[in-house]
N, C-alpha and C. Protein backbone atom coordinates (compact mmCIF):
# COMPACT_ATOMS: atom_id res chain seq x y z
N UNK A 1 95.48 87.64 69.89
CA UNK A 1 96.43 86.72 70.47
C UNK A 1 97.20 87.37 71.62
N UNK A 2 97.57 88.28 71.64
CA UNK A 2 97.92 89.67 72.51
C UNK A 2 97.31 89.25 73.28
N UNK A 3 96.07 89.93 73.65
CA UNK A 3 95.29 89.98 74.82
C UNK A 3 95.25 88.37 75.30
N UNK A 4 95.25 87.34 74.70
CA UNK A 4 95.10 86.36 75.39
C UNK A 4 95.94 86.00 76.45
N UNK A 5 97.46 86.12 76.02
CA UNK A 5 98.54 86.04 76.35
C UNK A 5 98.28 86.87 77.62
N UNK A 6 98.53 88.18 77.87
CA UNK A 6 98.37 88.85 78.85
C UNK A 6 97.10 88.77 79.85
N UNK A 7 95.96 87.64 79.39
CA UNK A 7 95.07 86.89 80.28
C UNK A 7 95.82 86.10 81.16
N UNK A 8 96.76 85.61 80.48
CA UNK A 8 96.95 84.65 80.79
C UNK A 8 98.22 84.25 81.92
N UNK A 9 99.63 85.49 81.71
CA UNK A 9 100.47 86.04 82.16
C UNK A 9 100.08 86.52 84.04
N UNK A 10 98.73 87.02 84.04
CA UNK A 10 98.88 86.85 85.39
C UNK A 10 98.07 85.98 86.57
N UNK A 11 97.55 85.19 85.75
CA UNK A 11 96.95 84.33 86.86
C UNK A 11 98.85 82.88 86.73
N UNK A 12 99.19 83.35 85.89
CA UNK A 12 100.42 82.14 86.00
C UNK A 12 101.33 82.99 86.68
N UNK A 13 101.38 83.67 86.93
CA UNK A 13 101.94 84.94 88.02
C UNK A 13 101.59 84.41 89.48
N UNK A 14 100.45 84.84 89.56
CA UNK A 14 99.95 84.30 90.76
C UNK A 14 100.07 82.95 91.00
N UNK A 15 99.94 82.49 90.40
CA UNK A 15 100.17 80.53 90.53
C UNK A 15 101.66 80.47 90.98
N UNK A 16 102.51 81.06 90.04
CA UNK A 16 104.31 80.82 91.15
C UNK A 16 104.40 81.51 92.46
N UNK A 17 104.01 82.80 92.42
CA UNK A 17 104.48 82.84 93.61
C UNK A 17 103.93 82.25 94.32
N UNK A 18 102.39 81.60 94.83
CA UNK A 18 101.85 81.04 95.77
C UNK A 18 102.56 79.82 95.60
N UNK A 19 102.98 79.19 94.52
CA UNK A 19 103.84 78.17 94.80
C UNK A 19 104.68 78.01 95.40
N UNK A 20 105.82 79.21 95.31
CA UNK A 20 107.49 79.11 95.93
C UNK A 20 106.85 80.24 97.90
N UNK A 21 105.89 80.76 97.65
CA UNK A 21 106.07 81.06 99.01
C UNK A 21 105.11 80.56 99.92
N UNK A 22 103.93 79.45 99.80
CA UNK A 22 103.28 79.00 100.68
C UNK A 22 103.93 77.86 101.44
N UNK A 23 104.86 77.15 100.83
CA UNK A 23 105.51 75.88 101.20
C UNK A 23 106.19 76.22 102.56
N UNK A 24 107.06 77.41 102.65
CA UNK A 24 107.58 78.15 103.73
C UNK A 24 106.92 78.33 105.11
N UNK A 25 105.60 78.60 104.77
CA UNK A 25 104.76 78.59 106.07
C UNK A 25 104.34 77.49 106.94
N UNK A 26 104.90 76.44 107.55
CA UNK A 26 104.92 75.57 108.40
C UNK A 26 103.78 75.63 109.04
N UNK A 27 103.29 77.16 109.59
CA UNK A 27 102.06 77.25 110.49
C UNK A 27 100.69 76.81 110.46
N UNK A 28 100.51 76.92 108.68
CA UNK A 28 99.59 76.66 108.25
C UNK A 28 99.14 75.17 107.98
N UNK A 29 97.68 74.99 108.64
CA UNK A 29 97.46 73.76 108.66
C UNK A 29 95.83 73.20 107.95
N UNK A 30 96.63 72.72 106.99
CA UNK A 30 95.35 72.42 106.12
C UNK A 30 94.60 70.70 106.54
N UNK A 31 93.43 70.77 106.13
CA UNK A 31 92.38 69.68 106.76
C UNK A 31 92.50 68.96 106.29
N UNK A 32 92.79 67.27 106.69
CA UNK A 32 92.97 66.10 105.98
C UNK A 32 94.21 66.11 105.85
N UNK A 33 95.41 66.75 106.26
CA UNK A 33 96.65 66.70 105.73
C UNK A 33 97.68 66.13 107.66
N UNK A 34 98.20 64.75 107.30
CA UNK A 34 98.58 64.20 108.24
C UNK A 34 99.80 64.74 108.93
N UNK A 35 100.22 64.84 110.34
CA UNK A 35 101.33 65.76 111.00
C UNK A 35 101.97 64.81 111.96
N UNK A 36 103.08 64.69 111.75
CA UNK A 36 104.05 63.71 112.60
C UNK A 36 104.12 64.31 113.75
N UNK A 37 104.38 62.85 115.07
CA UNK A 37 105.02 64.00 116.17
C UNK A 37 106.04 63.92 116.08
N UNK A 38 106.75 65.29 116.62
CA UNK A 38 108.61 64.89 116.57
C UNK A 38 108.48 65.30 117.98
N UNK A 39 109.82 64.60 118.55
CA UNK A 39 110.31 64.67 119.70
C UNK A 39 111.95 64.91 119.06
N UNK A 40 112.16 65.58 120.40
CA UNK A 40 113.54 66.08 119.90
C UNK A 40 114.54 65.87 121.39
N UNK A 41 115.67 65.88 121.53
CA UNK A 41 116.32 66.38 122.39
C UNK A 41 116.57 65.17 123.51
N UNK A 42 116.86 65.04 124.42
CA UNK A 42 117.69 63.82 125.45
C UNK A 42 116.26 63.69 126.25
N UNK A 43 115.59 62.17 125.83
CA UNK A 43 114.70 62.06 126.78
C UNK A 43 115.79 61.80 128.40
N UNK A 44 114.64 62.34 129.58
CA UNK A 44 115.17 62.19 130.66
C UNK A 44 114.32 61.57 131.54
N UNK A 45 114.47 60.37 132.15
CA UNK A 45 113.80 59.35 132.93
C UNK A 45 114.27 59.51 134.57
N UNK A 46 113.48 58.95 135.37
CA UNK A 46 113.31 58.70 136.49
C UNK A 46 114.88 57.90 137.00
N UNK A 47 115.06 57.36 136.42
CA UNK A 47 116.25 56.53 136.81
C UNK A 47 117.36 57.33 136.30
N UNK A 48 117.38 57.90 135.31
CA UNK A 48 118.93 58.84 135.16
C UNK A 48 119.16 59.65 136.36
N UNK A 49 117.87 60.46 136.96
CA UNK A 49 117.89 61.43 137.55
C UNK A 49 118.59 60.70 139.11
N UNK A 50 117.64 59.73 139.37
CA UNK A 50 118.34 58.80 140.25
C UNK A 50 120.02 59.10 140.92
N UNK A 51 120.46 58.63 139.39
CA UNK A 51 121.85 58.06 139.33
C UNK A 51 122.56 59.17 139.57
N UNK A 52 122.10 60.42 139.77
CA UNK A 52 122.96 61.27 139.23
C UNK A 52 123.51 61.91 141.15
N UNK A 53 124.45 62.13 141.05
CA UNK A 53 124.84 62.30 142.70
C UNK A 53 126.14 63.59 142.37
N UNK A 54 126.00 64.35 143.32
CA UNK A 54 126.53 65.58 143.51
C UNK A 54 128.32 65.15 143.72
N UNK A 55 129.39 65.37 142.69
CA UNK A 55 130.48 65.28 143.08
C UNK A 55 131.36 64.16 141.74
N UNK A 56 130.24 63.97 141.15
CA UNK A 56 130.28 62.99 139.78
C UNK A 56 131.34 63.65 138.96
N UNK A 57 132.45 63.12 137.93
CA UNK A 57 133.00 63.37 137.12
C UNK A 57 132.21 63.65 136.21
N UNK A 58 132.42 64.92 135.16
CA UNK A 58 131.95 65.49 133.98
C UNK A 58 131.40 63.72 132.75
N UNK A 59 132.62 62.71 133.10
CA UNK A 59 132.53 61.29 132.16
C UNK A 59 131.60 60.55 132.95
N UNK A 60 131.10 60.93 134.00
CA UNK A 60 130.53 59.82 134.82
C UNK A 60 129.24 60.34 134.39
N UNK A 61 129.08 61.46 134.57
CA UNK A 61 127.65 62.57 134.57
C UNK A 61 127.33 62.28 132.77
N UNK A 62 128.09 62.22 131.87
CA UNK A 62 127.85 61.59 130.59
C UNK A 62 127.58 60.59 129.95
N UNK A 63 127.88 59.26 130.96
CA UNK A 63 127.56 57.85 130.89
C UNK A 63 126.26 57.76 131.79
N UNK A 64 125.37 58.71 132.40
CA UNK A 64 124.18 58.20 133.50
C UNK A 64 123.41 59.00 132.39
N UNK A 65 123.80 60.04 131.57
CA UNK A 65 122.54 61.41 131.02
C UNK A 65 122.69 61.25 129.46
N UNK A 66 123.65 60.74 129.25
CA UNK A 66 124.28 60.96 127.30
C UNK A 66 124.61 62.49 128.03
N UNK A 67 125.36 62.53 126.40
CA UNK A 67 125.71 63.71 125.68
C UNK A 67 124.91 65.20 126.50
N UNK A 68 125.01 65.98 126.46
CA UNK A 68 123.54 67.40 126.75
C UNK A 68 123.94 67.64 125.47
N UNK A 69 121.92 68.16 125.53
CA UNK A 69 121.72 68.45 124.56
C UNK A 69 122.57 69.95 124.29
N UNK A 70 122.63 71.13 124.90
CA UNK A 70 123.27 72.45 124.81
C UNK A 70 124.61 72.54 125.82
N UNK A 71 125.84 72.26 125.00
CA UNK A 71 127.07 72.30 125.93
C UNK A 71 127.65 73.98 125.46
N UNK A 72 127.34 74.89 126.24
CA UNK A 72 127.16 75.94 126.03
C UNK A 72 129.25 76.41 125.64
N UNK A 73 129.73 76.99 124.42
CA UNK A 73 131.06 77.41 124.64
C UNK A 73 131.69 78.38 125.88
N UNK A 74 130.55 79.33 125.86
CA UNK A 74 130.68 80.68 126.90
C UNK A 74 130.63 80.11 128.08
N UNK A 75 130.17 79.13 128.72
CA UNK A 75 129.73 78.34 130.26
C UNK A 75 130.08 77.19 130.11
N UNK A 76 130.94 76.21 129.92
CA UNK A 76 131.79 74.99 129.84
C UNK A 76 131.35 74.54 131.16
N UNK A 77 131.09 74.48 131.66
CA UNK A 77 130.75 74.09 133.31
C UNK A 77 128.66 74.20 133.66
N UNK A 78 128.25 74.24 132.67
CA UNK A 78 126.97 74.40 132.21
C UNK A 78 126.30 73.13 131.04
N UNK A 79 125.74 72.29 131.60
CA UNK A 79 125.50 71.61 131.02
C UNK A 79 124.02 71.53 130.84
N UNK A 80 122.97 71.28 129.72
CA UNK A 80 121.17 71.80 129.69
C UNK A 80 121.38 70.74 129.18
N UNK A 81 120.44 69.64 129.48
CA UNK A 81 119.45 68.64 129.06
C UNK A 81 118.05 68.74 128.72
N UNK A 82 117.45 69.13 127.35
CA UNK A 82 116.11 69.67 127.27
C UNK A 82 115.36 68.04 126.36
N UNK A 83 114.66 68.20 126.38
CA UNK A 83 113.35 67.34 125.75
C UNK A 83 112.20 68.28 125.80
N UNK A 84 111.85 68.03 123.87
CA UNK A 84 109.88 68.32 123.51
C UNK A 84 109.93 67.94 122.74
N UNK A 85 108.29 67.86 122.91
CA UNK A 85 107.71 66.72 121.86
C UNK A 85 106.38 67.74 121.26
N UNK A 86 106.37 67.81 120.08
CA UNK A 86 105.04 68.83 119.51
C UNK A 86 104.20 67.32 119.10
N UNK A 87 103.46 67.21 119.05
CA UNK A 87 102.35 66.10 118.23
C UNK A 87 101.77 67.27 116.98
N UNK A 88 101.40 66.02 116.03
CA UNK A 88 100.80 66.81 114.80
C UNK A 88 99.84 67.44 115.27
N UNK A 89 99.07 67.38 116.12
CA UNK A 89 97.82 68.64 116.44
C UNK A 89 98.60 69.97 117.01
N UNK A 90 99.62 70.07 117.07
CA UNK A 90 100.68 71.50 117.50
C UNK A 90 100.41 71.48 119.03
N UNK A 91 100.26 70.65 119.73
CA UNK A 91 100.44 70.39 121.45
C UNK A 91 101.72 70.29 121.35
N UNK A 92 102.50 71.11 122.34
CA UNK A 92 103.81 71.18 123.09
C UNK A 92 104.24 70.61 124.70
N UNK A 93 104.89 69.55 124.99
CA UNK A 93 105.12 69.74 125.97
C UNK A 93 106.52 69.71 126.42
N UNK A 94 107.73 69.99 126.82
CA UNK A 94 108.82 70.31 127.03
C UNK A 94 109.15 70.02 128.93
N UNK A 95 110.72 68.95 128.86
CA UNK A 95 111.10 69.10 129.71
C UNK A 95 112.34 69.56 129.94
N UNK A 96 113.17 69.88 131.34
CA UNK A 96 114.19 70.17 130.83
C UNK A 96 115.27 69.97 132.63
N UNK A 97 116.59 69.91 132.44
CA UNK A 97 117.59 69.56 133.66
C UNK A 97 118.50 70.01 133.29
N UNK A 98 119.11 71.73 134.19
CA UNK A 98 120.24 72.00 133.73
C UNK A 98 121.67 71.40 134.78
N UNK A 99 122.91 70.95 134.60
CA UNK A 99 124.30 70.37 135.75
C UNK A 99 124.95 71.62 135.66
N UNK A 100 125.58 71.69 136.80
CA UNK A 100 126.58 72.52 136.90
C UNK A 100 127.40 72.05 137.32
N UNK A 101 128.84 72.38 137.10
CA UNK A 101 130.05 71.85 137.34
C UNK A 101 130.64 72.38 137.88
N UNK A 102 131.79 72.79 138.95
CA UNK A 102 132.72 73.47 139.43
C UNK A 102 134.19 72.20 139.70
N UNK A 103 135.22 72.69 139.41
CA UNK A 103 136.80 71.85 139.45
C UNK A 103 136.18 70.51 138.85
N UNK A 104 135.54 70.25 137.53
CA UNK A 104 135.46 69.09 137.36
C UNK A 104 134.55 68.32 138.15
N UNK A 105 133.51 69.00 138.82
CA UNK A 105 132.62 67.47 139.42
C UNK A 105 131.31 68.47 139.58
N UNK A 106 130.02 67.58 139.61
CA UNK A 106 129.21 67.74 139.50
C UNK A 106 128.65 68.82 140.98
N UNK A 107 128.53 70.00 140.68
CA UNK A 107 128.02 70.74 141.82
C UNK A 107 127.14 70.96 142.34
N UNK A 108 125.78 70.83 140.90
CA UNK A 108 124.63 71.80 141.48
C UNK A 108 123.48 71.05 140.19
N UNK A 109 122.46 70.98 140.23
CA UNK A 109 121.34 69.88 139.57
C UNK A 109 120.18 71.08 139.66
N UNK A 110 119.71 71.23 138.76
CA UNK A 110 118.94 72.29 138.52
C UNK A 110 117.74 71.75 138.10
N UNK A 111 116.58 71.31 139.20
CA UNK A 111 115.64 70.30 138.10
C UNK A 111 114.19 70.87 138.25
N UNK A 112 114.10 72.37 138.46
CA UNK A 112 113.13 72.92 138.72
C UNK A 112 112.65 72.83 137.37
N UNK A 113 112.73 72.62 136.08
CA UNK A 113 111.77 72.69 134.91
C UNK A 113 111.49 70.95 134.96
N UNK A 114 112.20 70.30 135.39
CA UNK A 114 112.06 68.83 135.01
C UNK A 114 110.53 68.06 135.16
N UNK A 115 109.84 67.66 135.01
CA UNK A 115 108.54 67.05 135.12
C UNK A 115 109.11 65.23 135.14
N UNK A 116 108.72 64.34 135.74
CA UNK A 116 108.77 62.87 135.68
C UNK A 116 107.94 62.33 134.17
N UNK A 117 108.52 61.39 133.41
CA UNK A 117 107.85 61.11 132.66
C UNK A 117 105.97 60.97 132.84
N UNK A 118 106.02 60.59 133.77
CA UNK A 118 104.76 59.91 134.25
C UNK A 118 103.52 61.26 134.24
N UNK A 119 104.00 62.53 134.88
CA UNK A 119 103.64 63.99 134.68
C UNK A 119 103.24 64.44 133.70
N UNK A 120 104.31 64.33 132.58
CA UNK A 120 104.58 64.90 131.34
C UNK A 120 103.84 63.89 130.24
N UNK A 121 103.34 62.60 130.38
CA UNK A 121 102.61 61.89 129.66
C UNK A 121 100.85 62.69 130.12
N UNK A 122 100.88 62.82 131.31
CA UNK A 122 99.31 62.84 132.38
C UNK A 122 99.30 64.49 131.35
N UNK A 123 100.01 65.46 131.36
CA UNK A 123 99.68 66.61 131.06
C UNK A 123 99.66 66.72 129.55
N UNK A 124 100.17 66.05 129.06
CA UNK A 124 99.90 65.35 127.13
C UNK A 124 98.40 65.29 127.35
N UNK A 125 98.36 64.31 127.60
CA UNK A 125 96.82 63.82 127.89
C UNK A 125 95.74 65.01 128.05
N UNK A 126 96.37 65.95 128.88
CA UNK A 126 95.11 66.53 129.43
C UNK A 126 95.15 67.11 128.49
N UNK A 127 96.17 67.87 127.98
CA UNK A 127 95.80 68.93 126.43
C UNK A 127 95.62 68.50 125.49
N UNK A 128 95.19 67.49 125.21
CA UNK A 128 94.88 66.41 124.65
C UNK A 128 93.28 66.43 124.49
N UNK A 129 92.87 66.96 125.54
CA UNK A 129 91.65 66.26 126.25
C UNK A 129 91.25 64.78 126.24
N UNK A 130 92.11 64.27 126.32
CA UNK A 130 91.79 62.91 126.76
C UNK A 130 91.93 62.71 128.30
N UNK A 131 91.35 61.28 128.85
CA UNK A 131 91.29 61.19 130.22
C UNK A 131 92.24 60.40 130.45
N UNK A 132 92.89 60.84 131.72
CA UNK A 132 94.35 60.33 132.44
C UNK A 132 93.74 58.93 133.09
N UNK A 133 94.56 58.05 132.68
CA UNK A 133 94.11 56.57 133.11
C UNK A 133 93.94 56.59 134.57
N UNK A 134 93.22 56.34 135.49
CA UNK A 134 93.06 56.17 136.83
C UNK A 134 94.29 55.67 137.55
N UNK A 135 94.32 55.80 138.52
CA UNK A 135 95.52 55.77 139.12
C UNK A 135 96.92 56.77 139.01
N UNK A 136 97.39 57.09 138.39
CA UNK A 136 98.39 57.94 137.82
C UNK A 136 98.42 59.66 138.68
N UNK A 137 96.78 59.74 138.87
CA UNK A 137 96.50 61.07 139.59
C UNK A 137 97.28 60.81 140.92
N UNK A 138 96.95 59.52 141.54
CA UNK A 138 97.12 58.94 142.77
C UNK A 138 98.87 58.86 143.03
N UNK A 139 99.26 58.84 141.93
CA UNK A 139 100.54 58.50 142.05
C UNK A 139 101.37 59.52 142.15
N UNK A 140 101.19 60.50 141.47
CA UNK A 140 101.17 62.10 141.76
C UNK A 140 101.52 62.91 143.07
N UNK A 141 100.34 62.41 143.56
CA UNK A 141 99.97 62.84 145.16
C UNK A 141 100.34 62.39 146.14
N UNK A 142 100.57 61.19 145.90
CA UNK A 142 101.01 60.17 147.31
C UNK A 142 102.98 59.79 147.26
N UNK A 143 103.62 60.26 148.28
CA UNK A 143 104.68 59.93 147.69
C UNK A 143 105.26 58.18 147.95
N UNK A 144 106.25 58.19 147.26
CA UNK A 144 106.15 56.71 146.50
C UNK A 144 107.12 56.17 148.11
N UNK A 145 106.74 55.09 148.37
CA UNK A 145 107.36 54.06 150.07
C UNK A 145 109.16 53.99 149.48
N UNK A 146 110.05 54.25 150.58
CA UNK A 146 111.08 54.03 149.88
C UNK A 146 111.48 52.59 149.74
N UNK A 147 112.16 52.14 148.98
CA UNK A 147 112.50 50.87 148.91
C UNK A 147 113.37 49.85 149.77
N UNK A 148 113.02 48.70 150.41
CA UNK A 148 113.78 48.09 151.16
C UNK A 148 115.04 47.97 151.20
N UNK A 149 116.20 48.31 151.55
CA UNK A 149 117.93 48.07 151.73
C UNK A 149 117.82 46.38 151.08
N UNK A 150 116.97 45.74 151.58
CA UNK A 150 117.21 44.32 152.71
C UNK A 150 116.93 43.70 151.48
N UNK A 151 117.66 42.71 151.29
CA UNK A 151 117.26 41.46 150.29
C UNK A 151 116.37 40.37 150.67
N UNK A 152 115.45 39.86 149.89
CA UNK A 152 114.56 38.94 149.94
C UNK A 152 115.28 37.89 150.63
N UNK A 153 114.51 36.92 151.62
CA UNK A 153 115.17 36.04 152.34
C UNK A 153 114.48 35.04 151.73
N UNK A 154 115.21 34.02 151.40
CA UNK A 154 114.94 32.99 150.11
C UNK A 154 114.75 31.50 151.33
N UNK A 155 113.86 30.71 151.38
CA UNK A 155 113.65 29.45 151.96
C UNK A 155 114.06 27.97 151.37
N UNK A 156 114.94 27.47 151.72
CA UNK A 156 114.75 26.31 150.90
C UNK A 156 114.29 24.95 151.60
């Protein structure tokens, strides 16, 4: 009865700990097992970026962007707007817009990480390997006509 017991003692050994420490490993990705995408953080669109004009109140710059995501304590005058999105296949793509502030107004727009939605969907795609819908390349490349001042002249 002894010896059974102590058969038995370490494969139930082995069974807990692989219990309490495999759960921990996030990395690991087993087959057939479904993976959400999360997106996280202040999506940022074409039209916020728009709105946003050099000289803006800190409340004005918060009503065109929300909240930032990182309002740093050490740099109060530093404002980071980030967005990513992992998909369950572990594709990353990340955007990001840092403000700067000086006496209260908007100084300085930092949008060298920023990608346009339209970019950042096309480069999903490609790591993806899927194919970028036609046109979109085009749109890319060609820059966009600016828009008329002038209001439609209406006939009656």
């Amino acid at each position: 009865m002894q010896n059974l017991l102590r058969q038995i003692r370490l494969p139930a050994l082995i069974l807990i700990l692989a219990t309490t420490t495999l759960p921990g490993c996030s990395s690991l990705r087993f087959p057939g097992v479904y993976r959400i995408d999360i997106g996280q953080g202040n999506l940022i669109t074409k039209e916020m970026i728009e709105k946003l004009k050099l000289g803006m109140s800190p409340r004005q710059v918060e009503y065109v962007m929300g909240s930032p995501m990182i309002a740093d304590t050490f740099h109060p005058d530093r404002w980071d707007y980030m967005y990513s999105l992992e998909t369950g296949t572990g594709i990353l793509v990340k955007n990001q817009i840092t403000l700067y502030f000086d006496s209260e107004r908007l100084a300085k727009i930092d949008d060298s990480l920023y990608k346009d939605p339209d970019k950042l969907r096309n480069d999903l795609l490609e790591q993806m390997g899927l194919p970028i819908p036609p046109g979109d390349d085009k749109a890319e490349s060609a820059p966009a006509e600016p828009a008329s001042e002038e209001p439609p002249v209406i006939e009656s």
